[in-house]
Structures are given as structure tokens and as C-alpha cells.
N, C-alpha and C. Protein backbone atom coordinates (compact mmCIF):
# COMPACT_ATOMS: atom_id res chain seq x y z
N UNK A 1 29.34 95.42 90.69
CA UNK A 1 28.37 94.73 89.85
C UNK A 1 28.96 94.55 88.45
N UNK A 2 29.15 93.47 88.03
CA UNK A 2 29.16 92.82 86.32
C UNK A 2 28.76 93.84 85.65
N UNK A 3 29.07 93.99 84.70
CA UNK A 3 28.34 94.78 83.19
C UNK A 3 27.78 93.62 82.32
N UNK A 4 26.73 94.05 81.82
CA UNK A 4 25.79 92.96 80.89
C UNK A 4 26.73 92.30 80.38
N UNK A 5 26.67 90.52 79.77
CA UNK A 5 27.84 90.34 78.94
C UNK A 5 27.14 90.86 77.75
N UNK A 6 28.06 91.08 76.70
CA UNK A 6 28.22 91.26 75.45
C UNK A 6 27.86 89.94 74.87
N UNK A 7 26.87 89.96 73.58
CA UNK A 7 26.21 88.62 72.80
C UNK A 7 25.83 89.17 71.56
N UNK A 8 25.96 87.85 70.53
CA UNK A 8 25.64 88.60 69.17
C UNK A 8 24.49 87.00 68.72
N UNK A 9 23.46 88.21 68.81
CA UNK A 9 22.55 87.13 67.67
C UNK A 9 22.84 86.38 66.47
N UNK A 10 22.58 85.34 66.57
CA UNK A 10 22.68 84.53 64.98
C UNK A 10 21.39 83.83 64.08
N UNK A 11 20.30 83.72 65.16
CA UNK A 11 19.15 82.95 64.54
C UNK A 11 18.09 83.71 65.63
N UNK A 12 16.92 84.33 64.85
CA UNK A 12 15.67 84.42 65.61
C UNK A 12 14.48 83.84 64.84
N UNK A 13 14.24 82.74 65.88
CA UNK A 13 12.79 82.04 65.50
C UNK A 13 11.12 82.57 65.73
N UNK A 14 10.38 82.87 64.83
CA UNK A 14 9.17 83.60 64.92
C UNK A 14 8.32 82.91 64.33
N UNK A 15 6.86 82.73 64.70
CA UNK A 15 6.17 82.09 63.92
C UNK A 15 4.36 83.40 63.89
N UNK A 16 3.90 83.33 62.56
CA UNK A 16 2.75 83.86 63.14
C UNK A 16 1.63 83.13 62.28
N UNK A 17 0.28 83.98 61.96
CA UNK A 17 -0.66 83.36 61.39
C UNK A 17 -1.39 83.96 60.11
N UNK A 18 -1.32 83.67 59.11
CA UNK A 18 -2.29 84.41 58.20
C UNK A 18 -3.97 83.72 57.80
N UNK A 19 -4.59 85.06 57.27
CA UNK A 19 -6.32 84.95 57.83
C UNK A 19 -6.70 83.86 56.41
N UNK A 20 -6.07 83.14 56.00
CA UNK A 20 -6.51 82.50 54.85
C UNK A 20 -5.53 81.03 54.35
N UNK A 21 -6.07 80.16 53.83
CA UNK A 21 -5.35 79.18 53.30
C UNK A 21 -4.66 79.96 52.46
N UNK A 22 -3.28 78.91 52.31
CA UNK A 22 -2.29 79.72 51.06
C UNK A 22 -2.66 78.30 49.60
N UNK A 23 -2.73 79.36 48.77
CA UNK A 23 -2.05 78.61 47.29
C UNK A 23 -0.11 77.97 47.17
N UNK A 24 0.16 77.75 47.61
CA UNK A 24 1.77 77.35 47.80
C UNK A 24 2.51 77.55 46.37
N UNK A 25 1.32 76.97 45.40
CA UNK A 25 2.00 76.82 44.14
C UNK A 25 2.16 77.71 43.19
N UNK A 26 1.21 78.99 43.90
CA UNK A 26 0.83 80.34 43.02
C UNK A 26 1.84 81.56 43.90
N UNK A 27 2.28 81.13 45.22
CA UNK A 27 3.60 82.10 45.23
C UNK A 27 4.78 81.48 45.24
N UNK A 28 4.92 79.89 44.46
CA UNK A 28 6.23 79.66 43.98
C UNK A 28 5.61 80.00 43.13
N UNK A 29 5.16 80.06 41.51
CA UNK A 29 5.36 80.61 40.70
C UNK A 29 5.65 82.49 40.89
N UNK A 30 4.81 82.67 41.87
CA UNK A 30 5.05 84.53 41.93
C UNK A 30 6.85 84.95 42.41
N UNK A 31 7.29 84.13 43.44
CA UNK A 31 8.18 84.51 44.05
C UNK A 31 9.56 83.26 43.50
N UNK A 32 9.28 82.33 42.12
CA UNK A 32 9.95 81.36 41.50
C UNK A 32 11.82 81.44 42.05
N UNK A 33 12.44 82.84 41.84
CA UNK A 33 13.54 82.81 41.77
C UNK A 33 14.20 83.42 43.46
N UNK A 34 13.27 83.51 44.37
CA UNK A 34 13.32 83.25 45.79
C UNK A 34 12.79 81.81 46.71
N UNK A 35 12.12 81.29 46.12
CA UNK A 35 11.29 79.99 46.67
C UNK A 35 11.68 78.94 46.27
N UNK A 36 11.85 77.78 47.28
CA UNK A 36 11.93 76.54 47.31
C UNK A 36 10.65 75.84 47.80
N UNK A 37 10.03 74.88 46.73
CA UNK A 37 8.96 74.00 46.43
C UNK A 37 8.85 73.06 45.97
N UNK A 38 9.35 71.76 46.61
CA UNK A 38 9.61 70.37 45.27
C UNK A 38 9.16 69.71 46.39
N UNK A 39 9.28 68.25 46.03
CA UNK A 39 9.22 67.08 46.49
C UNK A 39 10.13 66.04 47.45
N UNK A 40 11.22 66.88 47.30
CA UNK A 40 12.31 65.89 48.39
C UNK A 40 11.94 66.89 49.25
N UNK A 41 11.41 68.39 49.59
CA UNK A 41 11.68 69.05 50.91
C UNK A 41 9.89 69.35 51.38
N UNK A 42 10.00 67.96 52.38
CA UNK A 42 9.03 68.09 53.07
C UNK A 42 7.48 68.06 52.21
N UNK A 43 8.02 66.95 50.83
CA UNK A 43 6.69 66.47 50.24
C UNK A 43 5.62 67.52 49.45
N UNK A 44 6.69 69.03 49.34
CA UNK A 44 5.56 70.17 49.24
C UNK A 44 4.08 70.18 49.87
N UNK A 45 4.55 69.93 50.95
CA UNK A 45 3.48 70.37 51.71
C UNK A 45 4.14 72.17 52.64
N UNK A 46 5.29 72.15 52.07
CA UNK A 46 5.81 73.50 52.84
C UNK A 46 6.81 74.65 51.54
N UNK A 47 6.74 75.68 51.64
CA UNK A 47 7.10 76.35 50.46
C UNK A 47 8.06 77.39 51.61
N UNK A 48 9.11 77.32 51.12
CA UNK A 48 10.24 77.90 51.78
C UNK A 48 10.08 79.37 50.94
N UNK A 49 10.16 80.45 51.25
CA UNK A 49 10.82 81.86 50.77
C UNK A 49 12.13 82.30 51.34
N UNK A 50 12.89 82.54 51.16
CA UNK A 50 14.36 82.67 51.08
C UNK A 50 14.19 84.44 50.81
N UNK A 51 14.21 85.42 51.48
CA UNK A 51 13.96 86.75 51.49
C UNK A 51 15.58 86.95 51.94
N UNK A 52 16.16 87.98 50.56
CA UNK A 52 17.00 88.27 50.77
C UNK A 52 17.88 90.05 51.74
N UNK A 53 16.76 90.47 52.03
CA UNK A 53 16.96 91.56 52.93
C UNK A 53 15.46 92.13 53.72
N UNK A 54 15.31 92.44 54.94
CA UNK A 54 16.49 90.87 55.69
C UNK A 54 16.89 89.77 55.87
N UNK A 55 17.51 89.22 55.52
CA UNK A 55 17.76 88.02 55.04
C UNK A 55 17.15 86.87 56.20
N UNK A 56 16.12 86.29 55.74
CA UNK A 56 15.41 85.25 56.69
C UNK A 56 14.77 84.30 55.92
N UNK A 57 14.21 82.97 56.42
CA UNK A 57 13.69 82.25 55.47
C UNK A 57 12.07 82.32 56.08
N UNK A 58 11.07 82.30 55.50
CA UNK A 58 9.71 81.83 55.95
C UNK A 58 9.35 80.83 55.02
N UNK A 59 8.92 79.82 56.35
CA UNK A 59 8.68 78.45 56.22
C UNK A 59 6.89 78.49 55.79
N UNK A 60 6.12 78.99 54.86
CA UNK A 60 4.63 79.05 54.21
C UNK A 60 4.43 77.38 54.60
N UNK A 61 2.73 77.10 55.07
CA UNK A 61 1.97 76.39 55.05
C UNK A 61 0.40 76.26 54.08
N UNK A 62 0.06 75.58 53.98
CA UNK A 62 -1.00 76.04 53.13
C UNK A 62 -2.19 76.24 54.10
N UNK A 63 -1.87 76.23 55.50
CA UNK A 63 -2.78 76.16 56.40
C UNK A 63 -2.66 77.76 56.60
N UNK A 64 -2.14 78.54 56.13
CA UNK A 64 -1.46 79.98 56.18
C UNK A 64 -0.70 80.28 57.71
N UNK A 65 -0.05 79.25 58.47
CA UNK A 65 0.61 79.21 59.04
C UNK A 65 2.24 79.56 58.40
N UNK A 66 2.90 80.14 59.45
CA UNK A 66 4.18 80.77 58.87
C UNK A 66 5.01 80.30 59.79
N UNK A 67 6.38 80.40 59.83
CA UNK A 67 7.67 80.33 60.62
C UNK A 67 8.58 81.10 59.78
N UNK A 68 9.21 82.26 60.28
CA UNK A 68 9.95 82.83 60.39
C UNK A 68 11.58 82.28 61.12
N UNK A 69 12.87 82.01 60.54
CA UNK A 69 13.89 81.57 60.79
C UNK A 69 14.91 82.57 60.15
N UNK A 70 16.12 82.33 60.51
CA UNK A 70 17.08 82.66 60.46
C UNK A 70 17.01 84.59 60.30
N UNK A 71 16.13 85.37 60.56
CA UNK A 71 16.13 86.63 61.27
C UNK A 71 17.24 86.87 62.34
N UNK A 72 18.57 87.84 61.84
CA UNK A 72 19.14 88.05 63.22
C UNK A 72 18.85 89.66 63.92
N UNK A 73 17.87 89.66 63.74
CA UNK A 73 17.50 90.52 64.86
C UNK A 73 15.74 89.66 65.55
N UNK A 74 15.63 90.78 66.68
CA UNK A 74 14.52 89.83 66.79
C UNK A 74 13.44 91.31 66.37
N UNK A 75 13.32 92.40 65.92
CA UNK A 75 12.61 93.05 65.44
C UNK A 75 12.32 92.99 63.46
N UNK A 76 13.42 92.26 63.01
CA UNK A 76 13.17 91.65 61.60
C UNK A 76 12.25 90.49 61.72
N UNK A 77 12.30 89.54 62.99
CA UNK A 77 11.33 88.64 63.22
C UNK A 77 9.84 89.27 63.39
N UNK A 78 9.62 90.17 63.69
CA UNK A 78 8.57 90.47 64.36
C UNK A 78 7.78 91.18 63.45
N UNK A 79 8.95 91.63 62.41
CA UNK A 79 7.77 92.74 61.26
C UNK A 79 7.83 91.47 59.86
N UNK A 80 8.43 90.15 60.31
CA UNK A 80 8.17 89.65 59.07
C UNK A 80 6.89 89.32 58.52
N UNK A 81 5.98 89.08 59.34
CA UNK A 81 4.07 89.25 59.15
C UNK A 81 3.95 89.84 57.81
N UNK A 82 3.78 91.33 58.50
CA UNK A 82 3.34 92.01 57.79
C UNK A 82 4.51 92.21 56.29
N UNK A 83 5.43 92.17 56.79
CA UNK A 83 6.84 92.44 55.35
C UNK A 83 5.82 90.98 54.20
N UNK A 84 5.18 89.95 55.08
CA UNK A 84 5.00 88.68 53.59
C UNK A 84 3.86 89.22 53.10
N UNK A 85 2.56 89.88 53.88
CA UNK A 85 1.70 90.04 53.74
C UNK A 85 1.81 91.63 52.69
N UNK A 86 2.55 92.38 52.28
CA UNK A 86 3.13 93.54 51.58
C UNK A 86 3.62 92.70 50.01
N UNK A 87 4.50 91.69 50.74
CA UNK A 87 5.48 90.94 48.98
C UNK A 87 3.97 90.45 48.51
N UNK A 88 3.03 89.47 49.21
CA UNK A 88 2.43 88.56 48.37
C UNK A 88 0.87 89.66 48.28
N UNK A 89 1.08 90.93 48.15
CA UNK A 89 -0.41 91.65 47.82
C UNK A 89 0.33 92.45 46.41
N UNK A 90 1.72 92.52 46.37
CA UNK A 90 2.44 93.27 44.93
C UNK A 90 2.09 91.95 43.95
N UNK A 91 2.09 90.65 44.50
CA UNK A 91 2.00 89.87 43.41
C UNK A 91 0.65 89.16 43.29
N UNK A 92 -0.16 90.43 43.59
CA UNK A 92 -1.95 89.99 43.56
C UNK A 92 -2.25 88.71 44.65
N UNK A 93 -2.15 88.73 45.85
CA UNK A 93 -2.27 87.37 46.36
C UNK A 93 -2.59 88.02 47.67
N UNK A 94 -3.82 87.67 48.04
CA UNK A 94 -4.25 88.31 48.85
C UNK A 94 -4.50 87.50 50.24
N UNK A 95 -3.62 88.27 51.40
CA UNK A 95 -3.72 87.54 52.95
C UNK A 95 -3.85 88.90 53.79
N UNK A 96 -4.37 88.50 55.19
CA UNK A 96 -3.84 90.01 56.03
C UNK A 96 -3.39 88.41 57.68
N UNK A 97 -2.51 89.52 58.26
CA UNK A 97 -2.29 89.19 59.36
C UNK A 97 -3.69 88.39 60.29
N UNK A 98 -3.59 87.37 60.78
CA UNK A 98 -4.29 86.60 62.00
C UNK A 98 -4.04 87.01 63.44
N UNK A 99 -2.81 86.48 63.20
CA UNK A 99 -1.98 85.98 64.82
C UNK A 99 -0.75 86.83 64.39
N UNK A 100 -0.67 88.01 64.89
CA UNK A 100 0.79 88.81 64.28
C UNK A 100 2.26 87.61 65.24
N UNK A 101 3.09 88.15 64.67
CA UNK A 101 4.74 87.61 64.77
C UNK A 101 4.81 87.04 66.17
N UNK A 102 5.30 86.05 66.68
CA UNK A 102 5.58 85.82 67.77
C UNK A 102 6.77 84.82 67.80
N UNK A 103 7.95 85.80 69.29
CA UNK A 103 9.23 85.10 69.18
C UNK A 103 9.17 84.04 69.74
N UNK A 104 9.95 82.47 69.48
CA UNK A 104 9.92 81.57 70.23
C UNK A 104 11.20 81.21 70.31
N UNK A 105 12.43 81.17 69.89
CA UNK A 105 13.44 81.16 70.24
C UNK A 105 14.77 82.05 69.79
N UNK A 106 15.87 82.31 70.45
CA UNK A 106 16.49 83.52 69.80
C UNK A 106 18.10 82.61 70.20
N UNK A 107 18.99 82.22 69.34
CA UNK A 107 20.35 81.86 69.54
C UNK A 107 21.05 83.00 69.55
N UNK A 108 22.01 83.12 70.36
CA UNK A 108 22.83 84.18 70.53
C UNK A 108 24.26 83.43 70.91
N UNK A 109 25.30 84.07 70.64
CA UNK A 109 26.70 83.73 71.46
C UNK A 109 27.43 84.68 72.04
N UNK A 110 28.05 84.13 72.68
CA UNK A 110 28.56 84.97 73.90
C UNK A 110 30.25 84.36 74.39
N UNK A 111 30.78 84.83 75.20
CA UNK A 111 32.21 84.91 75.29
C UNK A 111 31.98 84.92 76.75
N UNK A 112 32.96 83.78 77.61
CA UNK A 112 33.03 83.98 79.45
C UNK A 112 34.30 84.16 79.30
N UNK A 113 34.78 84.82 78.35
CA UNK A 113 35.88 85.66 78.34
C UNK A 113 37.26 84.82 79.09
N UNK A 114 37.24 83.66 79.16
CA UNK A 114 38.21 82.72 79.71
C UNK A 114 37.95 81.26 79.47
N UNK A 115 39.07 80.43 79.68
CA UNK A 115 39.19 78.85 79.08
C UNK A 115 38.29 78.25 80.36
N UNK A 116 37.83 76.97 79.93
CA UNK A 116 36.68 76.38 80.55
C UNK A 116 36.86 75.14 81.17
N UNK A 117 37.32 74.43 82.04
CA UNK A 117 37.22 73.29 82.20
C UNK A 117 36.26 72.09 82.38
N UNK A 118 35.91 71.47 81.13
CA UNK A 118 34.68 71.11 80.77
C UNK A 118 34.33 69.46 82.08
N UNK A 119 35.20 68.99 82.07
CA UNK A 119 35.32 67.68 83.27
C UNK A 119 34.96 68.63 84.45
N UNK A 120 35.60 69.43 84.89
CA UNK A 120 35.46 70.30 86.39
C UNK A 120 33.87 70.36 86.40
N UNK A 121 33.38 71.41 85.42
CA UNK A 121 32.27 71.65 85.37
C UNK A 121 31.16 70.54 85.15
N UNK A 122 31.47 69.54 84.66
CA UNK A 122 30.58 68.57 85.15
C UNK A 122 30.62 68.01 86.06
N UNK A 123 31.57 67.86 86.58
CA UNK A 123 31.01 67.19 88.03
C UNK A 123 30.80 68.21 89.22
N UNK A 124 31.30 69.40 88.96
CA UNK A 124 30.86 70.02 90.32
C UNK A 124 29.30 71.13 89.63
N UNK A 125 28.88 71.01 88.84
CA UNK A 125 27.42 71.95 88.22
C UNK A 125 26.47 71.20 88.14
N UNK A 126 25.21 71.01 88.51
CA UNK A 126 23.73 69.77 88.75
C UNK A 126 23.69 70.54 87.08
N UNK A 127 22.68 69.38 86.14
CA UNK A 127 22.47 69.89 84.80
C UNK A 127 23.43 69.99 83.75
N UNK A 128 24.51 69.21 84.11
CA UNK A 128 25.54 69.66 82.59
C UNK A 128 25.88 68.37 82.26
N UNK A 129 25.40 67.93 80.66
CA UNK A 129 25.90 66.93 80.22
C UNK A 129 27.42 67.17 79.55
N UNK A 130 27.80 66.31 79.78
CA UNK A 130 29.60 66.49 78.65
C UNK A 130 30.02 65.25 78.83
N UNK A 131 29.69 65.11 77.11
CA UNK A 131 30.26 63.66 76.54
C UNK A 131 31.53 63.77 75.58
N UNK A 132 32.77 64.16 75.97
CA UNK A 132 33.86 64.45 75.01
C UNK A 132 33.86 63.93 73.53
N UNK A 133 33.60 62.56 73.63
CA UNK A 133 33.53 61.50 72.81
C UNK A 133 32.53 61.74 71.48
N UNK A 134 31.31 62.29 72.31
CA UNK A 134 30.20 62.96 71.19
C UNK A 134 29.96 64.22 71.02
N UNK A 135 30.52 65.16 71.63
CA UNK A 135 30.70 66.36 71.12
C UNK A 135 31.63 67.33 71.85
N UNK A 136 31.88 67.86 71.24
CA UNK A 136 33.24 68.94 71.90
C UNK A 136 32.72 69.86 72.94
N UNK A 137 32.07 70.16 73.10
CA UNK A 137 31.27 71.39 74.13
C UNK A 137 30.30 70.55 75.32
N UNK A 138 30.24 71.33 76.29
CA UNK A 138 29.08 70.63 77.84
C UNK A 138 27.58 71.44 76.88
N UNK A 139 26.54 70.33 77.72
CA UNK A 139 25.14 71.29 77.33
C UNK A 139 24.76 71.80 78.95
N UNK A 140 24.46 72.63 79.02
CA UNK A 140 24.00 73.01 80.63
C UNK A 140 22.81 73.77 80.11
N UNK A 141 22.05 73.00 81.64
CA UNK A 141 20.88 73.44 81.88
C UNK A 141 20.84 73.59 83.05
N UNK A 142 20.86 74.48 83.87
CA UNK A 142 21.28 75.04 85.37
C UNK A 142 19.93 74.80 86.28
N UNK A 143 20.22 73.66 87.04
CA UNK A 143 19.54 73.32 87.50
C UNK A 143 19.08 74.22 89.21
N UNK A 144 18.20 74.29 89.36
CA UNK A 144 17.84 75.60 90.37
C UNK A 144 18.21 76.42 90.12
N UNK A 145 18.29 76.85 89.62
CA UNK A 145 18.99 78.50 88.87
C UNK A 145 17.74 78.95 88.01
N UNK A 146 17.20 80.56 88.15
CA UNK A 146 16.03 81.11 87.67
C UNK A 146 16.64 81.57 86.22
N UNK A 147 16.44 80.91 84.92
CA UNK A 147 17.18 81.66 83.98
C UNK A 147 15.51 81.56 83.21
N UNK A 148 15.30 82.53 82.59
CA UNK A 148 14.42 82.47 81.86
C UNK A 148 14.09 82.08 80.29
N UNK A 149 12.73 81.66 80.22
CA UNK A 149 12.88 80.94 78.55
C UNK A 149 13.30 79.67 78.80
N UNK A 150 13.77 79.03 79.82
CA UNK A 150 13.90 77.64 79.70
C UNK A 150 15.47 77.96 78.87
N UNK A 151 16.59 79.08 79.27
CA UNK A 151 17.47 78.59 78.70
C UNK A 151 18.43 77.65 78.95
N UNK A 152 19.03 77.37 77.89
CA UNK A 152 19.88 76.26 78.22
C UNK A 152 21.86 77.04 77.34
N UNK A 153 22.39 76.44 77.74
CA UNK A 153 23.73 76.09 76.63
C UNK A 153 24.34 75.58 76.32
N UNK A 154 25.28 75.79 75.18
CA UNK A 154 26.34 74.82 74.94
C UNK A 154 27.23 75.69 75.40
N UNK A 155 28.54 75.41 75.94
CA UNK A 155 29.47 75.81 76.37
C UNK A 155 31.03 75.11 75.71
N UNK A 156 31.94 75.48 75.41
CA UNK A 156 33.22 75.23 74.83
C UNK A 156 34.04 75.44 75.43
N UNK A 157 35.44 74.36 75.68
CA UNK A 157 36.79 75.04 76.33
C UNK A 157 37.35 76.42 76.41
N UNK A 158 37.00 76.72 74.74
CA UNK A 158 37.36 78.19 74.76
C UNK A 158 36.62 79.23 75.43
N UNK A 159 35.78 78.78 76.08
CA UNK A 159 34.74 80.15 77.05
C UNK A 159 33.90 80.12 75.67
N UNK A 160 33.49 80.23 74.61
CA UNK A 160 32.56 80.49 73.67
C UNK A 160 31.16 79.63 74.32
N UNK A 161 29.74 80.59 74.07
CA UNK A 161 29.07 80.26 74.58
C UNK A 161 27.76 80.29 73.81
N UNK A 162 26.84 79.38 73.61
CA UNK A 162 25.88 79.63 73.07
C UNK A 162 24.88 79.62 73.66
N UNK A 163 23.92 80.23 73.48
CA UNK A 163 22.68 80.55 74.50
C UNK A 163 20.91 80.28 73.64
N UNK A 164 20.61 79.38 74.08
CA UNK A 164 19.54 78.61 72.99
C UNK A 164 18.05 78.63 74.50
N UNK A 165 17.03 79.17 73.82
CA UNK A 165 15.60 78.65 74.44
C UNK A 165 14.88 80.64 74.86
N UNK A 166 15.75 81.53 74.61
CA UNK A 166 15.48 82.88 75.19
C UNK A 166 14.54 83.07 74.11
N UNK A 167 13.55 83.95 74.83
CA UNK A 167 11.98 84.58 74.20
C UNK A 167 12.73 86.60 73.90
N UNK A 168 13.28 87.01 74.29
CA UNK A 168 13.82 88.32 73.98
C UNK A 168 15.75 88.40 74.80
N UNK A 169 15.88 89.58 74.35
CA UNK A 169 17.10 89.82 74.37
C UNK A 169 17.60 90.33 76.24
N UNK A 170 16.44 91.07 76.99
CA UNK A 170 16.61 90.68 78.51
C UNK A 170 16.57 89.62 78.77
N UNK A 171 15.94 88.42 78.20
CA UNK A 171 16.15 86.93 79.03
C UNK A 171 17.30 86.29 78.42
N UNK A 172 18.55 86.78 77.18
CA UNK A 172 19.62 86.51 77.22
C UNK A 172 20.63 86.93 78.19
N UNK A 173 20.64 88.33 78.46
CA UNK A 173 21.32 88.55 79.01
C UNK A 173 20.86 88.59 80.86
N UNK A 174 20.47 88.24 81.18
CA UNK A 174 19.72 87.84 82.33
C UNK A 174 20.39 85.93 82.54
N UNK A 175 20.02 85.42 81.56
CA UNK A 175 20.56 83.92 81.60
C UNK A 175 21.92 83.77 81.42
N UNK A 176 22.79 84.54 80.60
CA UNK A 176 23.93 84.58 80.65
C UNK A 176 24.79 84.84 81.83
N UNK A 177 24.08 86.27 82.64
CA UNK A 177 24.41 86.66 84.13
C UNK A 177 24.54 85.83 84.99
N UNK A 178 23.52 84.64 84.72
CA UNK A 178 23.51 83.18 85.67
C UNK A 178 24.55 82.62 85.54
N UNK A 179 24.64 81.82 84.34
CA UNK A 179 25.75 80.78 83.62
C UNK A 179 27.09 81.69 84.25
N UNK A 180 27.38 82.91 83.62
CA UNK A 180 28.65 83.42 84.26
C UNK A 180 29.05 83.45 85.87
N UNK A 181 27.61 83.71 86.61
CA UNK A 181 28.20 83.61 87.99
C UNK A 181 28.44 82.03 88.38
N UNK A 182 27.16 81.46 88.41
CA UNK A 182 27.76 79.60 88.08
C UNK A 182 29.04 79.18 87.81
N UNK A 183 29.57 79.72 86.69
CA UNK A 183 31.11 79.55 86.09
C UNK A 183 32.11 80.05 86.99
N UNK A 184 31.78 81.01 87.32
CA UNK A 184 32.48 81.79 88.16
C UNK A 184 32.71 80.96 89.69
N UNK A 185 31.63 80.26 90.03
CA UNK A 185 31.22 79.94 91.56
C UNK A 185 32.15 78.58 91.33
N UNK A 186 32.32 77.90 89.91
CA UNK A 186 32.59 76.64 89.96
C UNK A 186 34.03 76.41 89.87
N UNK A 187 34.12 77.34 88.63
CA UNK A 187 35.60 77.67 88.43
C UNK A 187 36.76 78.97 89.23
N UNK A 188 36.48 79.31 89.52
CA UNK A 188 37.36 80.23 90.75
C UNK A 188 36.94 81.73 89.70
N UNK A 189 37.57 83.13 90.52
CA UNK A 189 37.83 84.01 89.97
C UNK A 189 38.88 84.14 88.76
């Protein structure tokens, strides 16, 4: 039996809910020299926080809707709720949790530890686009194959692998287990 592959997070996407409309303009002034709030990004209708440990961005609504991005873990995603709901009560601004943290996508990369033949693999794998011309890497989406989260990847000559659509870190490495035996089935031992 395989050993799990080895994968390193780079982006975990989280979104949750807070119990109140936000002021947008009263935690850019509170949080001024972390926050982005103008007019070319998204019309200020959205107030970016830029939190520098752990370093993630939350995407504020005034609907007190949140998105949580660039978290690389997915347990920094999950306590970012409550971590905004802590910053914006030090600066008198009062929210509590709705809808606590929830993951919706987690990028990770990964290594098939060998060179790839990206033509081979498209024509003998159902689900893999590869357009040389428009981008350097195949996208596969493994068609009959149980991978969970709806994952998908990009894949590279060099075996480098990215793994995009996973809800936690068993349905990476669970989807990866696929893609590798696939690879394996297509491309020889």
C-alpha cells in the first residue's frame, strides 16, 4: 500500500456570518493601517483586512458577511470568526458570531514525484483538458473516479501538482491517492 502523498497548503478559503450589519467605514478608520477601502476595489462596497498573523485577508461586507482567504492552514480559517469578532470588540465595535467559519476550498500542492507526459495523458485519461498553447500544465477532472470536494487539478510536466475544490485535508489526500493511481495506470510504473 502507497503512503499518503505528502502536500503543502497554500490558500484556505472560509467564509462565515456575523449577527449584525457592519459600518465598513468605522473599521477602516479603526483598523486604517491594515485595511483596504476605496473606490477602484469593488466600489467600497467590500473592506478588505489584511491580518498580519496569521496572515490572511478577510473580505468584510456590510451585510456582515465575511470571507476568509489566503489562511494556510485550514484551522487559522476556522478560528478566523471569532479572531475578527475579538480585533473589532478592542476597537469598540460590536458583532458576535452568526454562522461560525466554514471551509469551502483548500489549494494544496503536491509532487507525483516523476516527469509527466502531458499529450499521453490526454488522450488516454476521460476529463483532462491540455491546451499547450494556453497554458503550460493539463486541468484534470477524473472522470468516474470518486475524489471528493469535486476535486479537480492542474498538473505540470514536472509531476508538480495542484489540488483545487477539497473541503478538508482527508479529501486532499484521498483525491491525490486517485490522480496518483490514474497517473500511475496511464503512465506505467
Amino acid at each position: 500500500m502507497q503512503p499518503d502523498p505528502r502536500f503543502h497548503i497554500c490558500n484556505v478559503v472560509a467564509s462565515f456570518k456575523l449577527d449584525r450589519r457592519m459600518d465598513l467605514g468605522t473599521i477602516h478608520q479603526a483598523y486604517k493601517e491594515i485595511s483596504i477601502w476605496d473606490d477602484r476595489i469593488f466600489r467600497r462596497l467590500v473592506l478588505i483586512l489584511r491580518l498580519p498573523s496569521p496572515k490572511m485577508s478577510l473580505l468584510i461586507y456590510e451585510t456582515g458577511k465575511v470571507i476568509c482567504s489566503g489562511a494556510l492552514t485550514v484551522a487559522d480559517a476556522l478560528k478566523s470568526d471569532t479572531m475578527l469578532v475579538d480585533m473589532l470588540s478592542q476597537k469598540h465595535i460590536h458583532a458576535a458570531v452568526l454562522e461560525p467559519a466554514v471551509v469551502h476550498n483548500i489549494v494544496a500542492v503536491a509532487s507525483y514525484h516523476r516527469d509527466v507526459d502531458l499529450e499521453t495523458l490526454a488522450y488516454s485519461l476521460e476529463g483532462v483538458e491540455y491546451e499547450p498553447e494556453q497554458f503550460p500544465g493539463a486541468v484534470v477532472k477524473l472522470a468516474g473516479c470518486e475524489t471528493p470536494g469535486n476535486a479537480s487539478f492542474l498538473v505540470f510536466p514536472t509531476g508538480k501538482v495542484v489540488c483545487l475544490g477539497c473541503r478538508s485535508e482527508e479529501q486532499i489526500v484521498t483525491s491525490l491517492k486517485t490522480l496518483f493511481s490514474q497517473l500511475d495506470r496511464v503512465l506505467g510504473p
